[in-house]
Protein backbone atom coordinates (compact mmCIF):
# COMPACT_ATOMS: atom_id res chain seq x y z
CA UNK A 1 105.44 116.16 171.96
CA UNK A 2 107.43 112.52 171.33
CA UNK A 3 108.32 111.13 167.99
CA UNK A 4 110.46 108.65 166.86
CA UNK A 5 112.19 107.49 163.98
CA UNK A 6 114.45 105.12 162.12
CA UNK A 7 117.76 106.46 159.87
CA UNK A 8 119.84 104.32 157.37
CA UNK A 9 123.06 105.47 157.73
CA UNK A 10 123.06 107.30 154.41
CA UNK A 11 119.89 108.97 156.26
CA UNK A 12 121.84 109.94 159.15
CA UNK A 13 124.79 111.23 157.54
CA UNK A 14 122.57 113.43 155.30
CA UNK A 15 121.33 114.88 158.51
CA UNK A 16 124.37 115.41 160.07
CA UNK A 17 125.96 116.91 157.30
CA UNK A 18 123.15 119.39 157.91
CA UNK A 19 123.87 120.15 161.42
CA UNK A 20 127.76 120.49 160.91
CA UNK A 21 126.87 123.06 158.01
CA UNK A 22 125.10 125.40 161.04
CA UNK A 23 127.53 125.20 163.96
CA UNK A 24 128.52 128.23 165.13
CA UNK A 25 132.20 127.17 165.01
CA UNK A 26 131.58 126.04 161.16
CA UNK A 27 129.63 129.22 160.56
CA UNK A 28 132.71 131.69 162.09
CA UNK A 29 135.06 129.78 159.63
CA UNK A 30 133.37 129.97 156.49
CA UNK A 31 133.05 134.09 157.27
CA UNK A 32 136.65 134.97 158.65
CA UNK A 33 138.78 132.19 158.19
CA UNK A 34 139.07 128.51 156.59
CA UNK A 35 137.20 125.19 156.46
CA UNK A 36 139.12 121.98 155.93
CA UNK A 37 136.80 119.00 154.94
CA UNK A 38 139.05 115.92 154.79
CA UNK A 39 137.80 112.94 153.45
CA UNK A 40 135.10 110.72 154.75
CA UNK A 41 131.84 109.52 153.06
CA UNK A 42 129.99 111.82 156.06
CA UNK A 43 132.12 114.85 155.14
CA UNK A 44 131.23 113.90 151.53
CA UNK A 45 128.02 114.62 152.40
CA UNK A 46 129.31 118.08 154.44
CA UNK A 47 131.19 119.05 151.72
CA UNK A 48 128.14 118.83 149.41
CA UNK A 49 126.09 121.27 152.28
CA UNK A 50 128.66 123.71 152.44
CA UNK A 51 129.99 123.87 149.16
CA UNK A 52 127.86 123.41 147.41
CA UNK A 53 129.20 120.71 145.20
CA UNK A 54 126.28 118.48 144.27
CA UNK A 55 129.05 116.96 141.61
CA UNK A 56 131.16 115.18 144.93
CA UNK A 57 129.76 111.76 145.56
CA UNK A 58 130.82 110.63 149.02
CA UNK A 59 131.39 107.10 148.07
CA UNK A 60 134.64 108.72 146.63
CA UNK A 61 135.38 111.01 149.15
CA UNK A 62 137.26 108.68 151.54
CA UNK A 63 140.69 107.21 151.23
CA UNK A 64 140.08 104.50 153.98
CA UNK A 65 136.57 102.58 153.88
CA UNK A 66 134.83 100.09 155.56
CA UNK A 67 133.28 98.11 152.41
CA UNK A 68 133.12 94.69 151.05
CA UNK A 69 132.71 93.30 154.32
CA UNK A 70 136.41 94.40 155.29
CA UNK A 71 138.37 97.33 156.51
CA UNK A 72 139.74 98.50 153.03
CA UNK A 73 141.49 101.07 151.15
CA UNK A 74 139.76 103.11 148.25
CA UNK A 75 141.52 102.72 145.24
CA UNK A 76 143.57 105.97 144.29
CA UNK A 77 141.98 106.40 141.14
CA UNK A 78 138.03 106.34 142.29
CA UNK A 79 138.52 108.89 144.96
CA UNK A 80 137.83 112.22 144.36
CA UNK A 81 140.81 115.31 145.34
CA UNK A 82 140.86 115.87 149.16
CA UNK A 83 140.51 117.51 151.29
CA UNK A 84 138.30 120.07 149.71
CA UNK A 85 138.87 123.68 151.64
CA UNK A 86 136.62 126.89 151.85
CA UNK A 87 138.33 130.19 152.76
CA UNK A 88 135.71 132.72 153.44
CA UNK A 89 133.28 130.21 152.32
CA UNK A 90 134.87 129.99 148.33
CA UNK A 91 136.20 127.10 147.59
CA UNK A 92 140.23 127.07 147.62
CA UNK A 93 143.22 126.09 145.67
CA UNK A 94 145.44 126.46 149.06
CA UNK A 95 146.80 123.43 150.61
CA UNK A 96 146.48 121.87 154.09
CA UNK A 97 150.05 122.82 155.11
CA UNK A 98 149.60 126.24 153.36
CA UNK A 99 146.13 127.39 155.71
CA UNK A 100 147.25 125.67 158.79
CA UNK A 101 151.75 127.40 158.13
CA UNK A 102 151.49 130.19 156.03
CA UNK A 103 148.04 131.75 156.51
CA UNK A 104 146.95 130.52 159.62
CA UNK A 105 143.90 131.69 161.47
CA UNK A 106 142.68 131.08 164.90
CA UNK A 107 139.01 130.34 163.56
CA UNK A 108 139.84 127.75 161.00
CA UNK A 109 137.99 124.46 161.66
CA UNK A 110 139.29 120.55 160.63
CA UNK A 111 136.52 118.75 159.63
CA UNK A 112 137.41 114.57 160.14
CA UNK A 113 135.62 112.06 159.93
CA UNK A 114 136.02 108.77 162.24
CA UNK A 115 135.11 105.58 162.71
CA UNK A 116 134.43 104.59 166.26
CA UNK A 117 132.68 107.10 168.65
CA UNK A 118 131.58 106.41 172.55
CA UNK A 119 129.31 107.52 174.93
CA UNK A 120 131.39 109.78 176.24
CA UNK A 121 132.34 111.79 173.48
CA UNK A 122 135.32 110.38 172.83
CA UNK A 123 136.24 109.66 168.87
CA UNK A 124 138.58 107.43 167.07
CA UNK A 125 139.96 107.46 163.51
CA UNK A 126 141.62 104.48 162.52
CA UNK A 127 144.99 104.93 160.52
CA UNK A 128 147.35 102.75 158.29
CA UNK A 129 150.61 103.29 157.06
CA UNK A 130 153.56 104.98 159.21
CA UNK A 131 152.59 109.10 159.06
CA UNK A 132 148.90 108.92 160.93
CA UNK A 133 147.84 110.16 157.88
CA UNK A 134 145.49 112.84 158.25
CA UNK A 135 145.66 113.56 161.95
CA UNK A 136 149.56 112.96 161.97
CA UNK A 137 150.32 116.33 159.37
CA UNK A 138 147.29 118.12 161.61
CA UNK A 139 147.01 116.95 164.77
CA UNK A 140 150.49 118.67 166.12
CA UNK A 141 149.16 122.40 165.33
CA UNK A 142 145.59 121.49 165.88
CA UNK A 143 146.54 120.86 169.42
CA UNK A 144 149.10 123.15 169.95
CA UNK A 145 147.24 126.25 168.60
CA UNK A 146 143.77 125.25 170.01
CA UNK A 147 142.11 124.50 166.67
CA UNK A 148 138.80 122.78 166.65
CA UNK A 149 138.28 119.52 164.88
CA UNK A 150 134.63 118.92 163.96
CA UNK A 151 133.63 115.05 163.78
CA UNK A 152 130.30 114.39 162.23
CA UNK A 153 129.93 110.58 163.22
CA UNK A 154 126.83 108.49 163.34
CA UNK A 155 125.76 106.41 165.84
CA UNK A 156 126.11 103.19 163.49
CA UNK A 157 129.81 103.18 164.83
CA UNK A 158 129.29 103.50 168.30
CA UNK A 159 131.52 101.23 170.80
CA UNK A 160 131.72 100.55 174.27
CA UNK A 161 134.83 102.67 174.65
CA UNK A 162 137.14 104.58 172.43
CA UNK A 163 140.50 104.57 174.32
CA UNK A 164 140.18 100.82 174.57
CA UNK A 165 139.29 100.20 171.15
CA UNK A 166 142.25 102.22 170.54
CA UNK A 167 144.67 100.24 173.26
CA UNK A 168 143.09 96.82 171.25
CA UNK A 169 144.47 97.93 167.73
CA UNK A 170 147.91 98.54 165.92
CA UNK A 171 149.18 97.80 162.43
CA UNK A 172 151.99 95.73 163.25
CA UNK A 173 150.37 94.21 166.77
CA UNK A 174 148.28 91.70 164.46
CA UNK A 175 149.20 88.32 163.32
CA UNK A 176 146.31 87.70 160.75
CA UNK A 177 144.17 90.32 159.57
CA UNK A 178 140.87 89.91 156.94
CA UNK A 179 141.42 93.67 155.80
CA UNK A 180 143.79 96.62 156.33
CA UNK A 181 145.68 96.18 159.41
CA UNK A 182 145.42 99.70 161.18
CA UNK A 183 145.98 100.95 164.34
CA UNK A 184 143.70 103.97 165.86
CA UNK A 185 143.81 107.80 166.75
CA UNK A 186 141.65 109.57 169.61
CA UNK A 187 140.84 112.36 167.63
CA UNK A 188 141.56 115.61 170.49
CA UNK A 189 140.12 118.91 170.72
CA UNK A 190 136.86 117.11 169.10
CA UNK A 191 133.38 118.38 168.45
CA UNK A 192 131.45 115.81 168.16
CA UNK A 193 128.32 115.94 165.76
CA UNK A 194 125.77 112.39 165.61
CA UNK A 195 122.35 112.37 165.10
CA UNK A 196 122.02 113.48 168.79
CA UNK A 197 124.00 116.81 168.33
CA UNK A 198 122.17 117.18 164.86
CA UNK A 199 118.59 116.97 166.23
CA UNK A 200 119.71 119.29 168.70
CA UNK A 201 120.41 121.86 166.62
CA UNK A 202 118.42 121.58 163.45
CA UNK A 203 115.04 121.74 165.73
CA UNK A 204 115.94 122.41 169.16
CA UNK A 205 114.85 118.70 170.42
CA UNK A 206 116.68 116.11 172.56
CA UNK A 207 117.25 113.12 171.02
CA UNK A 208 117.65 109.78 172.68
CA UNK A 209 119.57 107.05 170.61
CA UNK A 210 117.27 103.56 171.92
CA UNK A 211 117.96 100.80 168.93
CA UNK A 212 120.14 100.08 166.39
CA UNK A 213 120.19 97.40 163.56
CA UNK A 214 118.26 95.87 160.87
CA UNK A 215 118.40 93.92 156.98
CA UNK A 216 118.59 95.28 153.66
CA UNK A 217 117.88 98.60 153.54
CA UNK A 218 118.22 99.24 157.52
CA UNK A 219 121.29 97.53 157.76
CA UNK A 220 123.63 99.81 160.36
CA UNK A 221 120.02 102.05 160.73
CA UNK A 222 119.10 103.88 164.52
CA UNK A 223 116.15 104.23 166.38
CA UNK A 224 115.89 107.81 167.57
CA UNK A 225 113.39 109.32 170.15
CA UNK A 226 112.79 112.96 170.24
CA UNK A 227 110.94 115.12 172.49
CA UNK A 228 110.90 118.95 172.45
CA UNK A 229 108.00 121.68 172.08
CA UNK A 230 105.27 121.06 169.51
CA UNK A 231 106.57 123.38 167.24
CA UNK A 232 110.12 121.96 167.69
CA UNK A 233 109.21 118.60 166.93
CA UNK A 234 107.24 119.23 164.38
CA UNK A 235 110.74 120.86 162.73
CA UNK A 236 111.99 117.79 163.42
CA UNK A 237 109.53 115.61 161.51
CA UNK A 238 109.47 118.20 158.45
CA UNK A 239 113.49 117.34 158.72
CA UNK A 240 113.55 113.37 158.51
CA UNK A 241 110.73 113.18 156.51
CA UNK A 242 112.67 115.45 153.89
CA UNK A 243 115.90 113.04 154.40
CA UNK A 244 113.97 110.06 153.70
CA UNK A 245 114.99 107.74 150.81
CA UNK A 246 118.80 108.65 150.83
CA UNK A 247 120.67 106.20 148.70
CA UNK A 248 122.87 103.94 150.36
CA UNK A 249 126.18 104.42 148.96
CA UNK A 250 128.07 102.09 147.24
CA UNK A 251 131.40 100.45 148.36
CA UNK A 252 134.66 101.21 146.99
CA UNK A 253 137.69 98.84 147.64
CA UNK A 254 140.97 99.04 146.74
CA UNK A 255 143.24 96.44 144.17
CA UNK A 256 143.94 93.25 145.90
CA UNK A 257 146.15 92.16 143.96
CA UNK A 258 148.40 95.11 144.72
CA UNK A 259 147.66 95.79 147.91
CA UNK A 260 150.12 96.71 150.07
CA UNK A 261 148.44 96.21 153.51
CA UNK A 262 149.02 92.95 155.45
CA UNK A 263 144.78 91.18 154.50
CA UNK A 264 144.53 87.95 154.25
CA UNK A 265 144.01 88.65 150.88
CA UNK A 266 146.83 90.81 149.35
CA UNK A 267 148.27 89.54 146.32
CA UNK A 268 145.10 87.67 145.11
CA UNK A 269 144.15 88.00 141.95
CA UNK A 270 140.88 89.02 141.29
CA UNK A 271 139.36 85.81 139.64
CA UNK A 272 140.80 84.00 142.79
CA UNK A 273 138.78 86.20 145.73
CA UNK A 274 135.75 84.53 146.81
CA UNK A 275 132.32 86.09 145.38
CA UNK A 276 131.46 89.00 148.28
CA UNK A 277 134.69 90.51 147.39
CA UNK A 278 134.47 90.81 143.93
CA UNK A 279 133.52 94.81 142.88
């Protein structure tokens, strides 16, 4: 049996969030050891699936963002406290430094979120400021202790290559930037979750990823094919169909007029930005 069908990106994260809530390596975690969901409007969505917490909204879950037509930086006070981390499944009061130092377990998963994935698996964060944020306090241990990093990603932000996208970027290699100047990180040790991954195991079809694009509401959407055993397929129908209608999620920007990233547009004051970049 064939099917196919078209996700908004809020659609697709919603589904992915699903599928990175029943990995194996995210189920082992959340019974022996720790989960560490660090920010990103997809692991908003995660962090809602695992935890539970129908109160997160992943429009706040996100320190860097891609909104108002620019790569931005949510303002400190509409984000919500990251990451959010389940030991045993419970949600935590431990730190990042405290579960990855102090009371460190060989099954405990990093769940990050990225913005540029390829075709061959490869995934790339981008990063401002001068400590690689997220990935620069995990990425040393992750590595050298062969911890897992789980990127749910959707195919919205697929490029031609990751490692070039990363060789093309670099805060401090640009002479004019319209948003945060950034450079980017090839997230290692990755398991990468799309909508491919998440088809695969939510209803045991393949997916093939065949369009992308569209206005208003489909703006960023894919075009998926699927093809599996009646049954299968089926599952997967009974899936998007229940994932339908997810809200698009709005945009949260940071204060231009005290930005401290090098945009055309830091210092402005907010009657002076042109319209689209008004909140």
């Amino acid at each position: 049996m064939k099917a196919v069908f078209t996700l908004t990106p809020a659609e697709s994260r919603r589904l992915i969030a699903k599928a990175v809530a029943q990995l194996e390596e995210v189920q082992d975690a959340l019974k022996e050891a720790y989960v560490v969901i660090n920010g990103g409007t997809t692991n908003g969505y995660v962090a809602q699936e695992l935890a539970g917490k129908t109160e997160i909204r992943p429009e706040r879950f996100t320190a860097g963002t891609n909104s108002h037509r620019l790569m931005c930086v949510t303002e400190a006070s509409r984000r919500d406290p990251l990451p959010v981390i389940l030991e045993k499944g419970k949600v935590s009061d431990k730190t990042t430094p405290q579960v990855l130092n102090e009371h460190f377990h060989p099954k405990t998963v990093l769940i990050k979120g990225a913005n540029a994935v390829d075709a061959y698996g490869n995934v790339g964060v981008a990063i401002g400021g001068f400590d690689g944020g997220t990935m620069g306090a995990t990425a040393g241990i992750a590595i050298s202790q062969g911890l897992k990093f789980v990127v749910p990603v959707g195919l919205e932000k697929m490029v031609p290559s990751v490692e070039e996208a990363a060789e093309a970027v670099g805060a401090k290699t640009f002479d004019y930037t319209m948003g945060a100047d950034f450079g980017m990180w090839i997230i290692p040790n990755a398991i990468v979750i799309t909508e491919l991954e998440a088809f695969d195991i939510l209803a045991d079809v393949d997916a093939i990823h065949v369009a992308s694009g569209g206005v208003g509401e489909s703006a960023g959407a894919v075009v998926l094919a699927v093809t599996g055993e009646d049954e299968d397929v089926k599952k997967a129908i009974s899936l998007v169909e229940s994932i339908k209608g997810e809200p698009a999620l709005p945009g949260f920007k940071g204060d231009c007029e005290n930005c401290r990233y090098a945009c055309k547009f830091a210092g402005t004051k907010k009657q002076d930005l042109p319209d689209w970049l008004k909140d």
